[in-house]
Protein backbone atom coordinates (compact mmCIF):
# COMPACT_ATOMS: atom_id res chain seq x y z
CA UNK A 1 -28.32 -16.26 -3.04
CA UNK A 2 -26.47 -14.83 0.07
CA UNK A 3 -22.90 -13.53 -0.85
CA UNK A 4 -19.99 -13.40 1.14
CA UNK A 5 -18.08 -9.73 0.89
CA UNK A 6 -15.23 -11.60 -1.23
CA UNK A 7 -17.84 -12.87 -3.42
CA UNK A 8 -19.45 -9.34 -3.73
CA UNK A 9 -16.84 -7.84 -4.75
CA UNK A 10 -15.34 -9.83 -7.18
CA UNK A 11 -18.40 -9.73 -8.77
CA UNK A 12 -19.29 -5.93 -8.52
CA UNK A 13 -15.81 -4.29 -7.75
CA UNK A 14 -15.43 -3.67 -11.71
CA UNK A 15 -18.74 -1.45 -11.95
CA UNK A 16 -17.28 1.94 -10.91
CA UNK A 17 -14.20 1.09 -13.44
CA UNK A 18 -11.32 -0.08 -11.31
CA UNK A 19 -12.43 1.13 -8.14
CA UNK A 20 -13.73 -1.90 -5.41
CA UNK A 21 -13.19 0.39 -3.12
CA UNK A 22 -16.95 1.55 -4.03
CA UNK A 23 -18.32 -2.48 -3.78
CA UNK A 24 -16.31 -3.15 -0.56
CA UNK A 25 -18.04 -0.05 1.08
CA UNK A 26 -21.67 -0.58 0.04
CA UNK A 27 -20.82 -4.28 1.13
CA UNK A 28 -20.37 -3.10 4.35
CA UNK A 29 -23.37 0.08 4.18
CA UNK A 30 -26.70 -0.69 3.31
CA UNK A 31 -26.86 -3.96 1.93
CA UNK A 32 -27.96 -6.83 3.92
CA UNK A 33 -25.86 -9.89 3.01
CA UNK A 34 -28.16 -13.09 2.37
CA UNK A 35 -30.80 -10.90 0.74
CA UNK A 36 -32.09 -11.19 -2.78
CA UNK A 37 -30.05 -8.19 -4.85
CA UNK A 38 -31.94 -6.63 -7.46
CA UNK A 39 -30.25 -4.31 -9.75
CA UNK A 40 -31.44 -1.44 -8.75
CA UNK A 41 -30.59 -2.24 -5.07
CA UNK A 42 -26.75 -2.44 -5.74
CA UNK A 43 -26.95 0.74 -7.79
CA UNK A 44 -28.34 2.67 -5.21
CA UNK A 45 -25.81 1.13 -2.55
CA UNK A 46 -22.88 1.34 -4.97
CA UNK A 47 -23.96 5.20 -5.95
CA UNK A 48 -24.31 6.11 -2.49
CA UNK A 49 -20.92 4.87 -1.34
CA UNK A 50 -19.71 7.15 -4.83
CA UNK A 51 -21.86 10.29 -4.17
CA UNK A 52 -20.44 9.85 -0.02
CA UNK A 53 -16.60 9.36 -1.31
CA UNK A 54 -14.25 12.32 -0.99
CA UNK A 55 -13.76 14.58 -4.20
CA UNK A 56 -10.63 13.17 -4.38
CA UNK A 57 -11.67 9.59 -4.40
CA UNK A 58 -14.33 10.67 -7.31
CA UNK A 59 -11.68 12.36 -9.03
CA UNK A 60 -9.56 9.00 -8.71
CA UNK A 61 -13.04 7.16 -10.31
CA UNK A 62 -13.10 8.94 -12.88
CA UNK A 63 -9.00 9.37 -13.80
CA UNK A 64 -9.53 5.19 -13.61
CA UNK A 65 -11.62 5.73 -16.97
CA UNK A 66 -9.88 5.51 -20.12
CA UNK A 67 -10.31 8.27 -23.51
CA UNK A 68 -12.95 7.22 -25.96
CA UNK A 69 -10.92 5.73 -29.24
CA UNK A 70 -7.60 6.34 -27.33
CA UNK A 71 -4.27 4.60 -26.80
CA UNK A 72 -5.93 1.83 -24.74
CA UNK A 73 -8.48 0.94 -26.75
CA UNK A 74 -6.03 0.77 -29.95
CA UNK A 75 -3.47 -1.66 -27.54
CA UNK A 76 -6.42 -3.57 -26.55
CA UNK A 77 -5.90 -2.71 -23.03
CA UNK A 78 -9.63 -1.52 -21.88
CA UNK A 79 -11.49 -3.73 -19.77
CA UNK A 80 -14.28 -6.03 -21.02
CA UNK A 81 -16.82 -3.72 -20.10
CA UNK A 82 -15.27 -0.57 -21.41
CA UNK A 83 -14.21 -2.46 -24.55
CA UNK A 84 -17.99 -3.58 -25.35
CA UNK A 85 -19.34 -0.62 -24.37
CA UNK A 86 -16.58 1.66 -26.95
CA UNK A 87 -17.23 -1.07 -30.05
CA UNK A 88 -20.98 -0.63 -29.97
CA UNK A 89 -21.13 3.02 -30.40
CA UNK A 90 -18.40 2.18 -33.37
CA UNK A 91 -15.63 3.62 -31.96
CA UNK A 92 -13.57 1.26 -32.77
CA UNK A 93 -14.56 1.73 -36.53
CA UNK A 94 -13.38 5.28 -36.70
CA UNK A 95 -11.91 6.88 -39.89
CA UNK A 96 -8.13 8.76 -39.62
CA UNK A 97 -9.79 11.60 -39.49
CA UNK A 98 -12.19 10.97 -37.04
CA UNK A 99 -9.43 9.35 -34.80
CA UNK A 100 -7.88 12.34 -35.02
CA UNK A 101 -10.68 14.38 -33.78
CA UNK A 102 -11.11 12.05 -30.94
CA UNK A 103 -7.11 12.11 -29.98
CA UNK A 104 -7.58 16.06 -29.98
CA UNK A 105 -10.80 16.34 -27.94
CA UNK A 106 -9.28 13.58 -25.67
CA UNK A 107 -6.18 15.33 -25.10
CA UNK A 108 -7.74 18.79 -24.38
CA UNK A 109 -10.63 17.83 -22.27
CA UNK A 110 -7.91 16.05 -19.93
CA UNK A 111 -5.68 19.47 -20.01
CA UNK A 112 -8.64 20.90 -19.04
CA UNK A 113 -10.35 19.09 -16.57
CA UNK A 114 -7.51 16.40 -15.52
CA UNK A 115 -9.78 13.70 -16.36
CA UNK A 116 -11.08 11.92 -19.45
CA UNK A 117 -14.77 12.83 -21.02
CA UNK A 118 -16.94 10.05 -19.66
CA UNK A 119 -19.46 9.29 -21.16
CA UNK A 120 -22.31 6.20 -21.41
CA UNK A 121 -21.67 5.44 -24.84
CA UNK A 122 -25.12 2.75 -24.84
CA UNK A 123 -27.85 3.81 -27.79
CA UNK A 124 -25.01 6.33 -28.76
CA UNK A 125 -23.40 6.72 -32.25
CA UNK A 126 -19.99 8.04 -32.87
CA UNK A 127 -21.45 11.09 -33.93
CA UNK A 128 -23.51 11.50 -31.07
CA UNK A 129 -20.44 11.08 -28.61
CA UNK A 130 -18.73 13.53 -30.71
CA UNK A 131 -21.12 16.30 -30.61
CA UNK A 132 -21.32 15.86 -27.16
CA UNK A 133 -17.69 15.96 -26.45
CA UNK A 134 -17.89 19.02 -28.29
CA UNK A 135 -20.62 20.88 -26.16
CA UNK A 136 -19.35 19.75 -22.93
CA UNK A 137 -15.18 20.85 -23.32
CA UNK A 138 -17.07 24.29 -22.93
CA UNK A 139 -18.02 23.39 -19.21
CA UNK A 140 -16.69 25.10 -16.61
CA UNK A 141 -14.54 22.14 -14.10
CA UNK A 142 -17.53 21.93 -11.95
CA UNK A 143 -20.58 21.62 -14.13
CA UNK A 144 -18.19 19.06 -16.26
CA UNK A 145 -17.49 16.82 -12.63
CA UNK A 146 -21.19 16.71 -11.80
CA UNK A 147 -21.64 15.58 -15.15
CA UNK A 148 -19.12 13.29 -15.25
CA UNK A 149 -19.94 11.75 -12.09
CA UNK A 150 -23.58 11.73 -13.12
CA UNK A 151 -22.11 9.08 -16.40
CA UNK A 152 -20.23 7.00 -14.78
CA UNK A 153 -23.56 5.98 -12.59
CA UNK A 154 -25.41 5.76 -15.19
CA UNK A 155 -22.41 3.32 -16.92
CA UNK A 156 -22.73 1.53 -13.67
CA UNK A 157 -26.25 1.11 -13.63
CA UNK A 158 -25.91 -0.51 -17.16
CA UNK A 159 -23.17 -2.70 -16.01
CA UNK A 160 -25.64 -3.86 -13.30
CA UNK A 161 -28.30 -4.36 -15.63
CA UNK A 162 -26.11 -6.67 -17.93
CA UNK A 163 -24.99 -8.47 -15.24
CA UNK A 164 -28.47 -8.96 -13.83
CA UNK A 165 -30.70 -9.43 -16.08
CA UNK A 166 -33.48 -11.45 -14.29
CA UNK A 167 -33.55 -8.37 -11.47
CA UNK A 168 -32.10 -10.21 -8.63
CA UNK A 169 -29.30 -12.34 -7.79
């Protein structure tokens, strides 16, 4: 199916949350409008266009990420994707108390790093995310970005494989 840029992007600006500036690049890189897209195809263009993008730009990526269990998620303001992804680990079936871990972690990890704990919450548990919101506030602000960066590809390349499930478009 060949895909205009317009088309592209509408349909994979949303991967890296809230950032088409990442689809409108990779349009433009090392894809070859016309031919079949596998998965694994736009990942690589999409992460490459990421991984190429100024620290800043990355930084903006992941600022465009909301907290785990936070205010958006209780106004119903997350995106489709993020909202999915949060409700099957169960955070949205968190005790008070465990909300109010969450709101704490949230809220110092951002003081920290200036940028929420990302994290790809798929095959993950509530407790899992915890304990690993736990080990990783310990980070030093560069270990924590390379990780950080390093989850929200692998969120993308879920994304991708949701929205392409027979491998190519």
């Amino acid at each position: 199916m060949m895909m205009n840029r317009t088309d592209f992007v509408t349909r994979f600006g949303g991967v890296f949350e809230h950032s088409p500036f990442i689809a409108e690049r990779a349009y433009e890189g090392d894809l070859v409008p016309g031919e079949p897209l596998a998965a694994n195809a736009v990942h690589a263009a999409l992460v490459s266009v990421f991984r190429a993008a100024s620290a800043q730009e990355r930084l903006g990526v992941l600022r465009a990420h909301p907290d785990l269990a936070g205010k958006l998620a209780i106004a119903g303001g997350l995106t489709e994707d993020s909202a999915k992804e949060q409700a099957g680990a169960g955070l949205d079936r968190l005790s008070a108390a465990e909300h109010v871990r969450f709101t704490e972690l949230n809220t110092s990890y951002v003081e920290k790093f200036g940028f929420p704990f990302i994290i790809a919450v798929k095959g993950l548990t509530k407790d899992d995310i915890l304990h690993a919101f736990e080990l990783r506030i310990h980070n030093s602000r560069d270990d924590e970005f390379a990780t950080a960066c390093g989850q929200v590809e692998r969120i993308a390349l879920l994304r991708l494989q949701a929205m392409l499930p027979s491998a190519s478009i």
